[in-house]
C-alpha atoms as a PDB file:
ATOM      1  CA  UNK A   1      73.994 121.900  87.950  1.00  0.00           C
ATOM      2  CA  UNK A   2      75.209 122.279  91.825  1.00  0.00           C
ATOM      3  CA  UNK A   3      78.106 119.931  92.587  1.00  0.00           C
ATOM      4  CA  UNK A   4      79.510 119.807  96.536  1.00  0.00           C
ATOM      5  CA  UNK A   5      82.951 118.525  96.752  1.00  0.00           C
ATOM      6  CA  UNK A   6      84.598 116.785  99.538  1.00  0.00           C
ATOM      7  CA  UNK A   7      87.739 115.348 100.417  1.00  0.00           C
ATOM      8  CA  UNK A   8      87.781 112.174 102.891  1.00  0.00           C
ATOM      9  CA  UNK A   9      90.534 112.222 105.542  1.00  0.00           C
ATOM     10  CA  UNK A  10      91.509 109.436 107.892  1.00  0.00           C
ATOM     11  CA  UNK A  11      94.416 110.598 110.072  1.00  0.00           C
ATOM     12  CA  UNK A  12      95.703 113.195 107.738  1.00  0.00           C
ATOM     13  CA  UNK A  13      95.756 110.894 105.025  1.00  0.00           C
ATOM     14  CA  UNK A  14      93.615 111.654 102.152  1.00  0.00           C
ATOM     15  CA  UNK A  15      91.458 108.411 101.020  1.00  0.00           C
ATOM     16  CA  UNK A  16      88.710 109.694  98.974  1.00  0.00           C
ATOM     17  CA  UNK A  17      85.795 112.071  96.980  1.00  0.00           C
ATOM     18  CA  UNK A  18      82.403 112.409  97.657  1.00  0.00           C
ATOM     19  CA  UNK A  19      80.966 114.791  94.754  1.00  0.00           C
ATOM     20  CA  UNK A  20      76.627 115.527  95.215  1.00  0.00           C
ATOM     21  CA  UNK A  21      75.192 116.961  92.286  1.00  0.00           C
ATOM     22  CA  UNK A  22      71.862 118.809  92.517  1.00  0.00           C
ATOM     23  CA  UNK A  23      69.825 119.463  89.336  1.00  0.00           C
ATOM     24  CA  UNK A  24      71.744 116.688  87.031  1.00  0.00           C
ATOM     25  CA  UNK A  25      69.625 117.041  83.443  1.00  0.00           C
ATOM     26  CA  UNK A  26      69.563 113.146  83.234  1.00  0.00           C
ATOM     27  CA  UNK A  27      68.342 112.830  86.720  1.00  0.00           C
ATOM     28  CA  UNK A  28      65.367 115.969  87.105  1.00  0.00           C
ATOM     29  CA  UNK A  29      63.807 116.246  90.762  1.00  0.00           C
ATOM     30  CA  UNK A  30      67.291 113.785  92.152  1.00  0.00           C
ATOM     31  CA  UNK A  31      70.703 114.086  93.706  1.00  0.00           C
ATOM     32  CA  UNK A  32      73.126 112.498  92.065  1.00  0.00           C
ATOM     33  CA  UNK A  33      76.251 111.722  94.079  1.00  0.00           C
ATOM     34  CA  UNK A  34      79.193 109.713  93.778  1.00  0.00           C
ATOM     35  CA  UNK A  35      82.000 108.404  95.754  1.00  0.00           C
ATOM     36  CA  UNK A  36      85.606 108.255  94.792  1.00  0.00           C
ATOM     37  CA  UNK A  37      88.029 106.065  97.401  1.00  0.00           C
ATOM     38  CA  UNK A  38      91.284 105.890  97.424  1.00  0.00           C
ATOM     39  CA  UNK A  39      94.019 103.235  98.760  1.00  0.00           C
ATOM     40  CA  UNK A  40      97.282 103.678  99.477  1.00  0.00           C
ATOM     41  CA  UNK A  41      99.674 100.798  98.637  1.00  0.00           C
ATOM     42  CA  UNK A  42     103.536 101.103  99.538  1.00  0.00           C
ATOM     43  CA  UNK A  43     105.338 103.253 101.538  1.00  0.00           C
ATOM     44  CA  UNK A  44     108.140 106.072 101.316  1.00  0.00           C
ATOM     45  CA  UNK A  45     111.427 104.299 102.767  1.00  0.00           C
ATOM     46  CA  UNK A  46     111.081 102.014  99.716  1.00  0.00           C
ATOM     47  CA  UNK A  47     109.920 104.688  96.837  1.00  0.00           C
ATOM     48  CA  UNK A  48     106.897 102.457  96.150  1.00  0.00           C
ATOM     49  CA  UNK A  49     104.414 104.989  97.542  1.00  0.00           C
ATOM     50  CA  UNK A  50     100.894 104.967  95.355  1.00  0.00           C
ATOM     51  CA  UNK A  51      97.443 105.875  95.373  1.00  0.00           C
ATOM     52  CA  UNK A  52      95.074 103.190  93.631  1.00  0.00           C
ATOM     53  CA  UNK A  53      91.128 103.582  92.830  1.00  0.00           C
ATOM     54  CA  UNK A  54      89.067 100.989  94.464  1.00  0.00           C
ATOM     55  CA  UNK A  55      85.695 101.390  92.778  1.00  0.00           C
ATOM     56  CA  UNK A  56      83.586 103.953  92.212  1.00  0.00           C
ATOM     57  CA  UNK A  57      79.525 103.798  93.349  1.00  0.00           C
ATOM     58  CA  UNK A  58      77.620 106.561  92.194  1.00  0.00           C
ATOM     59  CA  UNK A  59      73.660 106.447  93.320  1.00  0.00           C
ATOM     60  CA  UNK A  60      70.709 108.839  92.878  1.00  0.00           C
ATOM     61  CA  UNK A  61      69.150 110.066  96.140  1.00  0.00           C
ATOM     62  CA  UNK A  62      65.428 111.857  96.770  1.00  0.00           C
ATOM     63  CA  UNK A  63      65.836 115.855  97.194  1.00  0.00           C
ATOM     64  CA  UNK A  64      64.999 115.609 100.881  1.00  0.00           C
ATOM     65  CA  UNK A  65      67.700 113.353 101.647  1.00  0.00           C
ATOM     66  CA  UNK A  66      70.728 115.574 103.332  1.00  0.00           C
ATOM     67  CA  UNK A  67      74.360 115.951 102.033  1.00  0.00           C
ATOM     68  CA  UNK A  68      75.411 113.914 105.587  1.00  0.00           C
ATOM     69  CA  UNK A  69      72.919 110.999 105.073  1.00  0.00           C
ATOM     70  CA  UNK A  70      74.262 110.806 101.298  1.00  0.00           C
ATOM     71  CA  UNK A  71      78.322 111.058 102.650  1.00  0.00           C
ATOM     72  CA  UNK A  72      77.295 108.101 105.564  1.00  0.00           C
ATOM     73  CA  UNK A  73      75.335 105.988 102.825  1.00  0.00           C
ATOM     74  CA  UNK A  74      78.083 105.934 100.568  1.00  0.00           C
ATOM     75  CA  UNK A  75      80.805 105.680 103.107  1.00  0.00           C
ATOM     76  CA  UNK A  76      79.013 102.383 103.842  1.00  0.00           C
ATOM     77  CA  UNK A  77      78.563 101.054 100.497  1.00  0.00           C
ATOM     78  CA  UNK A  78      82.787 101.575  99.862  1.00  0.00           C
ATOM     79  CA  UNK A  79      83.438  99.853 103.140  1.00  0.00           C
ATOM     80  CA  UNK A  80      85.090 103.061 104.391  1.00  0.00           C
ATOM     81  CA  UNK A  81      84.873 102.461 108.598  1.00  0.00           C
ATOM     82  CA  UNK A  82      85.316 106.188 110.010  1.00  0.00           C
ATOM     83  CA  UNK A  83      85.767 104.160 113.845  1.00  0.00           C
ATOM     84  CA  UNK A  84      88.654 102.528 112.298  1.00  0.00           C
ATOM     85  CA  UNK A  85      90.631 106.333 112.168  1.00  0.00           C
ATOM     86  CA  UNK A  86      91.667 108.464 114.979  1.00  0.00           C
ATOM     87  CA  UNK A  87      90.836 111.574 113.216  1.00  0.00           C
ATOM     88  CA  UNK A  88      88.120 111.437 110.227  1.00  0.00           C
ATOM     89  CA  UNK A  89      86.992 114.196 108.501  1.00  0.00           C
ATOM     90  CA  UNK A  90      85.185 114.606 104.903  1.00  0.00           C
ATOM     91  CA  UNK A  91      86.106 118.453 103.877  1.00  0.00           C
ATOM     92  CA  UNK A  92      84.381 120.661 101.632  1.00  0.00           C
ATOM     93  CA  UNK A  93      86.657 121.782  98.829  1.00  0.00           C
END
């Protein structure tokens, strides 16, 4: 199995996975990707600082379908607005 990992960035900030999974045994002749976002809650001055899991949507996807229109589709379905950051970026890792 063939599994693509990104990181999602807004502003430097990281918010997110995206992992797309070619060849999954359970799912023959499908991608299978999922998307992991993050929130952060707190903030330094106070110590309080933490990353918390919203919830997880992973979705099968015809072969055809490109690693960009899988990342935008389930950018949508987590409510994840790139316009609303100055600099967005999903990152291979």
């Amino acid at each position: 199995m063939n599994t693509r990992k990104f990181k999602i960035i807004c502003d430097g900030q990281f918010i997110g996975f995206i992992f797309i999974s070619d060849n999954n045994p359970r799912f023959p002749n499908c991608i299978v990707a999922t998307i992991s976002p993050f929130e952060r809650r707190g903030n330094w001055n106070e110590g309080d600082l933490e990353l918390v899991g919203q919830r997880t949507i992973t979705d099968i996807y015809d072969p055809n379908t490109t690693d960009n229109e899988i990342q935008n589709d389930l950018l949508n379905r987590a409510n994840i607005n790139q316009e609303e950051c100055n600099n967005f970026q999903i990152i291979i890792y």
